[in-house]
C-alpha atoms as a PDB file:
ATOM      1  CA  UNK A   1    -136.286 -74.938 -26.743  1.00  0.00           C
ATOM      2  CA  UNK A   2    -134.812 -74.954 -30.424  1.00  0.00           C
ATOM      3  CA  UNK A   3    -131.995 -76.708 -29.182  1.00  0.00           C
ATOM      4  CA  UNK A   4    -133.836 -79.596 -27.933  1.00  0.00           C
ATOM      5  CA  UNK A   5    -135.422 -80.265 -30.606  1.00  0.00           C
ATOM      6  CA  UNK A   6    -132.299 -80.600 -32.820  1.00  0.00           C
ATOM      7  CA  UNK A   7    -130.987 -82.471 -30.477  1.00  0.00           C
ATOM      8  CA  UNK A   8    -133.302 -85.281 -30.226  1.00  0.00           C
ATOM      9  CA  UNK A   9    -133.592 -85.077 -34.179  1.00  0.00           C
ATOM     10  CA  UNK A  10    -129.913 -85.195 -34.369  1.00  0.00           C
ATOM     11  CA  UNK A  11    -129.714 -88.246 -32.552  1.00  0.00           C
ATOM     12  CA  UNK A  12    -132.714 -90.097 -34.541  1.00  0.00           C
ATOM     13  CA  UNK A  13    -130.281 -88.534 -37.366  1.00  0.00           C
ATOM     14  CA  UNK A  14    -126.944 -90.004 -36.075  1.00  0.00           C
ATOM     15  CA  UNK A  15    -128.660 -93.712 -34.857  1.00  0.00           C
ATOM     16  CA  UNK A  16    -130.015 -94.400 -38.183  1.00  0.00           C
ATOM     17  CA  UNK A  17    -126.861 -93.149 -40.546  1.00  0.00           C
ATOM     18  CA  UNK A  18    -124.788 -95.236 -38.259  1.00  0.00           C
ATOM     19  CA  UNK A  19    -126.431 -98.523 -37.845  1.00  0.00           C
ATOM     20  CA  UNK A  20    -127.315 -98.417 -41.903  1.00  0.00           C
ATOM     21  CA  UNK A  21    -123.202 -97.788 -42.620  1.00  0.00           C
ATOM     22  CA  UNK A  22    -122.605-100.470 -40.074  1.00  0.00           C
ATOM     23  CA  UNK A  23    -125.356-102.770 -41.273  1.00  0.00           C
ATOM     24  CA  UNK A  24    -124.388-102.587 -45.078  1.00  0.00           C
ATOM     25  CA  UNK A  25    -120.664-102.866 -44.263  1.00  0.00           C
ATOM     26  CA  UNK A  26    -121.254-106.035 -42.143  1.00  0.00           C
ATOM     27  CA  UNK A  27    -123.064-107.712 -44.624  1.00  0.00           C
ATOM     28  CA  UNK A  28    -120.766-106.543 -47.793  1.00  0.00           C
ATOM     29  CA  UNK A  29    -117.751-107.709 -45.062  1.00  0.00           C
ATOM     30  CA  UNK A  30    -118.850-111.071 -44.714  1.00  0.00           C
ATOM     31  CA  UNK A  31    -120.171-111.497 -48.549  1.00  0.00           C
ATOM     32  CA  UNK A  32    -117.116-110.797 -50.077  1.00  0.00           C
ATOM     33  CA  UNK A  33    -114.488-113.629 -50.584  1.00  0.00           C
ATOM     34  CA  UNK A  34    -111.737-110.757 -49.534  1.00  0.00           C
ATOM     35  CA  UNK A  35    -108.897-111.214 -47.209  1.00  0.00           C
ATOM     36  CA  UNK A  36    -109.928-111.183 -43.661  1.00  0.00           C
ATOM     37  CA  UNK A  37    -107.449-107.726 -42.877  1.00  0.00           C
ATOM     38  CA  UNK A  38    -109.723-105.897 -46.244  1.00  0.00           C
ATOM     39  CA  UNK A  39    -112.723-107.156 -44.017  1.00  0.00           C
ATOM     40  CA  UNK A  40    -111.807-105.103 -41.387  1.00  0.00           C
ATOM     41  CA  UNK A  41    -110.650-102.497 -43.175  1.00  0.00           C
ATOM     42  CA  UNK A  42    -113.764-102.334 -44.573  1.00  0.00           C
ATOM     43  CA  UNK A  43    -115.370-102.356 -41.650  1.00  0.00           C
ATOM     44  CA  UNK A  44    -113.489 -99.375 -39.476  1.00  0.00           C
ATOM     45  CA  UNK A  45    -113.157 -97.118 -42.993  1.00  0.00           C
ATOM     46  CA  UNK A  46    -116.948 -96.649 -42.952  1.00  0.00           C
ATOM     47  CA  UNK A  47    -117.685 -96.294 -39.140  1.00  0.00           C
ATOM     48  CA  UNK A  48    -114.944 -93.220 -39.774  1.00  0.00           C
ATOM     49  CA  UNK A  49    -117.051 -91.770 -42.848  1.00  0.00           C
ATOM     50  CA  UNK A  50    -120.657 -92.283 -40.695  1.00  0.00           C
ATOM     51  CA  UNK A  51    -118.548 -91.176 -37.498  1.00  0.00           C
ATOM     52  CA  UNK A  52    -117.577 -87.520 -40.234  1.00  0.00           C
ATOM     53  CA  UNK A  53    -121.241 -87.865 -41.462  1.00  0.00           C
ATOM     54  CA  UNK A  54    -122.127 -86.931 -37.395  1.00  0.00           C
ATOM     55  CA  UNK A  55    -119.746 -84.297 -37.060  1.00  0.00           C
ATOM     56  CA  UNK A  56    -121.000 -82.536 -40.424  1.00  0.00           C
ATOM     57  CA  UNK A  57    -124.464 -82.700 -39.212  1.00  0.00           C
ATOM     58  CA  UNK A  58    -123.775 -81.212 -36.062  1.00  0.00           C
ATOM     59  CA  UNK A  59    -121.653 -78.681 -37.554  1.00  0.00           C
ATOM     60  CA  UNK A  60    -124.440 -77.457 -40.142  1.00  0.00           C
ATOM     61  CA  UNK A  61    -126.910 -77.520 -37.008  1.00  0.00           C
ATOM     62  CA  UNK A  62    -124.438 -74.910 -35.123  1.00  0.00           C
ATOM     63  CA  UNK A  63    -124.543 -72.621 -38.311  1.00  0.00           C
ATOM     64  CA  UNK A  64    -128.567 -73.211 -38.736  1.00  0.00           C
ATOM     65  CA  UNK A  65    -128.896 -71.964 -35.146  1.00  0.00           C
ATOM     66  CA  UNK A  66    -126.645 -68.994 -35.132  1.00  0.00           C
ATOM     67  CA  UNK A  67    -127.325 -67.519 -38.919  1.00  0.00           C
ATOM     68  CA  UNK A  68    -131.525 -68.465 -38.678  1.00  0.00           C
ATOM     69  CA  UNK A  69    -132.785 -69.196 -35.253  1.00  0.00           C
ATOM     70  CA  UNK A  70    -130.208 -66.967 -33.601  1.00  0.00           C
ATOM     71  CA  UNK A  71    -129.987 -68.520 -30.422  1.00  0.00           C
ATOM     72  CA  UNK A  72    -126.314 -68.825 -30.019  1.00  0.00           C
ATOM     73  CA  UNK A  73    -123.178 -69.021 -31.377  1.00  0.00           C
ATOM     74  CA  UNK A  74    -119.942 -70.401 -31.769  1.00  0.00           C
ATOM     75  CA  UNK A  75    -117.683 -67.675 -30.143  1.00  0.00           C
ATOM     76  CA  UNK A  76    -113.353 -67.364 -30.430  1.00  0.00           C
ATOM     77  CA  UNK A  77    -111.103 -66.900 -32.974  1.00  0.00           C
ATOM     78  CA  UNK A  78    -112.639 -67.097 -36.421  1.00  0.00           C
ATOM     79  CA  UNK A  79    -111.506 -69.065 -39.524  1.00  0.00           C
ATOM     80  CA  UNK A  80    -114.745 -69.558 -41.586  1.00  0.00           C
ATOM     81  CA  UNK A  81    -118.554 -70.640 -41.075  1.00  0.00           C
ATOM     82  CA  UNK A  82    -118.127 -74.107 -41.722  1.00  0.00           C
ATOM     83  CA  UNK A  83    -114.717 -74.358 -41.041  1.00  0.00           C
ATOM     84  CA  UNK A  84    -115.183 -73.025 -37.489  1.00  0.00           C
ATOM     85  CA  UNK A  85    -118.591 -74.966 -36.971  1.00  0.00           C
ATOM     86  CA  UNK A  86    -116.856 -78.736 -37.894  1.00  0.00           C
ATOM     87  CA  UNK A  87    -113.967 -78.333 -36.272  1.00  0.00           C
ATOM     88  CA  UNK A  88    -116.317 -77.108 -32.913  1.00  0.00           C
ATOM     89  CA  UNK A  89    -118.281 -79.974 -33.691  1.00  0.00           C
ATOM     90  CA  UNK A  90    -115.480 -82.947 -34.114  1.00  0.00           C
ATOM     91  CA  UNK A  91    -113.655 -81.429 -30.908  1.00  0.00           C
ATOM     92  CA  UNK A  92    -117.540 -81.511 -29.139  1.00  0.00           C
ATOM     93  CA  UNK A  93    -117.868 -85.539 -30.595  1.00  0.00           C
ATOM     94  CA  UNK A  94    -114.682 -86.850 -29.315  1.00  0.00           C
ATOM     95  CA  UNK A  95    -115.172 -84.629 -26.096  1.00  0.00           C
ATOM     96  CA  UNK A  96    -111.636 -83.241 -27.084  1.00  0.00           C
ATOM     97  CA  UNK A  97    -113.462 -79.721 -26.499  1.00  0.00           C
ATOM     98  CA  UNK A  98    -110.296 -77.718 -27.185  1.00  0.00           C
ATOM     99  CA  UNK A  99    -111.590 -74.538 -25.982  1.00  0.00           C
ATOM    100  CA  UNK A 100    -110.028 -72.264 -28.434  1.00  0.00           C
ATOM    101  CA  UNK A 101    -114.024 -72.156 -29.966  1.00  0.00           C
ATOM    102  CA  UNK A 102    -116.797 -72.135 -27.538  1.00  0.00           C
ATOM    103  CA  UNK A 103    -120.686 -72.701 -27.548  1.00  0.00           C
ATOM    104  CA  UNK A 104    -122.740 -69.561 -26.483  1.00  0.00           C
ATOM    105  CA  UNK A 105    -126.741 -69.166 -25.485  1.00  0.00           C
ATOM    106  CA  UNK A 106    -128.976 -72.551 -26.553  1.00  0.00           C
ATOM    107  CA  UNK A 107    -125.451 -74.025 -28.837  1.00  0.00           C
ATOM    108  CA  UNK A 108    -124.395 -74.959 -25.440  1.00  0.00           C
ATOM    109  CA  UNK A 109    -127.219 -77.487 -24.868  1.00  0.00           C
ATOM    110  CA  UNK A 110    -126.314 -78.608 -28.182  1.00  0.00           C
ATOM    111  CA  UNK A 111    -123.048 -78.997 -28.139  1.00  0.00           C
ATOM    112  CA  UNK A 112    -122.957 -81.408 -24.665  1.00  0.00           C
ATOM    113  CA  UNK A 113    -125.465 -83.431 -26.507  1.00  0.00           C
ATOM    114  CA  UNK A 114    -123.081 -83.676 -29.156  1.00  0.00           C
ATOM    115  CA  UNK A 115    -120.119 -85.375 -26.632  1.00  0.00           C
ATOM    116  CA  UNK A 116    -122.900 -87.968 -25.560  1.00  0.00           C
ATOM    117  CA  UNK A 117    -123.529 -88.704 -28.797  1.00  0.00           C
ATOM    118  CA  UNK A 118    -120.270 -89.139 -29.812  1.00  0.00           C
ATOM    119  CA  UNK A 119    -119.251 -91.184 -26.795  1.00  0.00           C
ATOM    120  CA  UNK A 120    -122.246 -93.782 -27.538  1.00  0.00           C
ATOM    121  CA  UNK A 121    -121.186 -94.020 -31.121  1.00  0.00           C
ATOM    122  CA  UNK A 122    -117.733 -94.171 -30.525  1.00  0.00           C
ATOM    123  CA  UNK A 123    -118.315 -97.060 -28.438  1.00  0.00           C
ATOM    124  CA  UNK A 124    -120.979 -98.774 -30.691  1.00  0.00           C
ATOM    125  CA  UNK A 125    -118.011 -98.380 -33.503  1.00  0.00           C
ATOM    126  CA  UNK A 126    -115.590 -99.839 -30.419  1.00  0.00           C
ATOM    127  CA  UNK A 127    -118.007-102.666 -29.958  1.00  0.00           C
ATOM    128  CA  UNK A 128    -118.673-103.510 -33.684  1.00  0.00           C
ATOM    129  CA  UNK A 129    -114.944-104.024 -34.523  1.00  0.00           C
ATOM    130  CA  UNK A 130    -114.555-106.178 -31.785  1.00  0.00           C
ATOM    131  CA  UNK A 131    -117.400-108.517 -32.661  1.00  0.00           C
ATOM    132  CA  UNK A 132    -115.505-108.637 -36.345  1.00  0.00           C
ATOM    133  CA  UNK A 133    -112.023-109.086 -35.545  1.00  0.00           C
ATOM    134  CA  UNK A 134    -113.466-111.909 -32.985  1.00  0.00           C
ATOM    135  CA  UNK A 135    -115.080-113.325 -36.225  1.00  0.00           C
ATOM    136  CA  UNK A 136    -112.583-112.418 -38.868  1.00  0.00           C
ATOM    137  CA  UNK A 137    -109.403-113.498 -36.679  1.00  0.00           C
ATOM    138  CA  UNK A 138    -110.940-116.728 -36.525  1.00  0.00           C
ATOM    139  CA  UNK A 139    -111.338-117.191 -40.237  1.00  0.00           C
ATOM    140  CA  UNK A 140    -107.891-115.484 -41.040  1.00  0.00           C
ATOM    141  CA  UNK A 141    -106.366-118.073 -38.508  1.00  0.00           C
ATOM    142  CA  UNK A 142    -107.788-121.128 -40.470  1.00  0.00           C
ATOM    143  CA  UNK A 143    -107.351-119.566 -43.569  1.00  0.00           C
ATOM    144  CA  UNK A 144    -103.382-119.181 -42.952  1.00  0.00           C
ATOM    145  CA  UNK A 145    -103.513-122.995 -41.156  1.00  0.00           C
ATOM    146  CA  UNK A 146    -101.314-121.699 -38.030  1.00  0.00           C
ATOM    147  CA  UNK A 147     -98.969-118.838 -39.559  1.00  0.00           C
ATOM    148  CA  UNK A 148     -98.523-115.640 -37.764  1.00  0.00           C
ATOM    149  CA  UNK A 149     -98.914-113.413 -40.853  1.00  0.00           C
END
């Protein structure tokens, strides 16, 4: 099944983009000598551009498989290719699934692979920033000797 295939390269796809985004931003985090709040600003800013990297993968996988392999489609009300393909695919990653644009033949498959994905690196993002506040709240505490700012 086509599908499949994109699917497990998709993930491969989405594992590697996100731990590298994560990785670099840890390390830039704690290198800097930059407020402890511009740490984790850092931080959540680029899990959101890997988390949009996912969805525009996904979405130019829908439109690979309906205009070339032609084993499904994205069916409902149409705006425009990619238009219509990211917006199926960030409602499929948060497991919003709106419903206004639905998956059709092998796109199906595809698409609940998608809300797993998204769920695991929603959480992975979930997990990171706690692990940094944990660190960076520490250091902002000391830094600011007691005050609540």
């Amino acid at each position: 099944m086509t599908a499949i295939a994109f699917a497990a390269l998709l993930i491969a796809a989405t594992i590697l983009i996100h731990y590298e985004i994560l990785r670099f931003t840890s390390r830039g985090a704690t290198d800097l000598h930059v407020h402890p709040r511009m740490r984790l600003w850092m931080m959540l800013t680029a899990a959101v551009i890997s988390h949009v990297l996912h969805v525009a993968l996904y979405a130019c996988t829908y439109i690979l498989l309906e205009d070339v392999f032609e084993v499904g489609a994205i069916a409902g009300p149409k705006a425009g290719k990619f238009d219509d393909a990211f917006y199926f695919s960030i409602t499929s990653y948060t497991t919003l699934g709106i419903g206004d644009l639905y998956p059709t033949g092998q796109i199906r498959l595809l698409s609940g692979v998608e809300a797993l994905n998204g769920l695991v690196m929603v959480t992975w993002t979930a997990s990171m920033t706690y692990l940094h506040m944990e660190r960076f709240w520490t250091i902002h505490l000391t830094d600011n000797r007691g005050s609540d700012e």
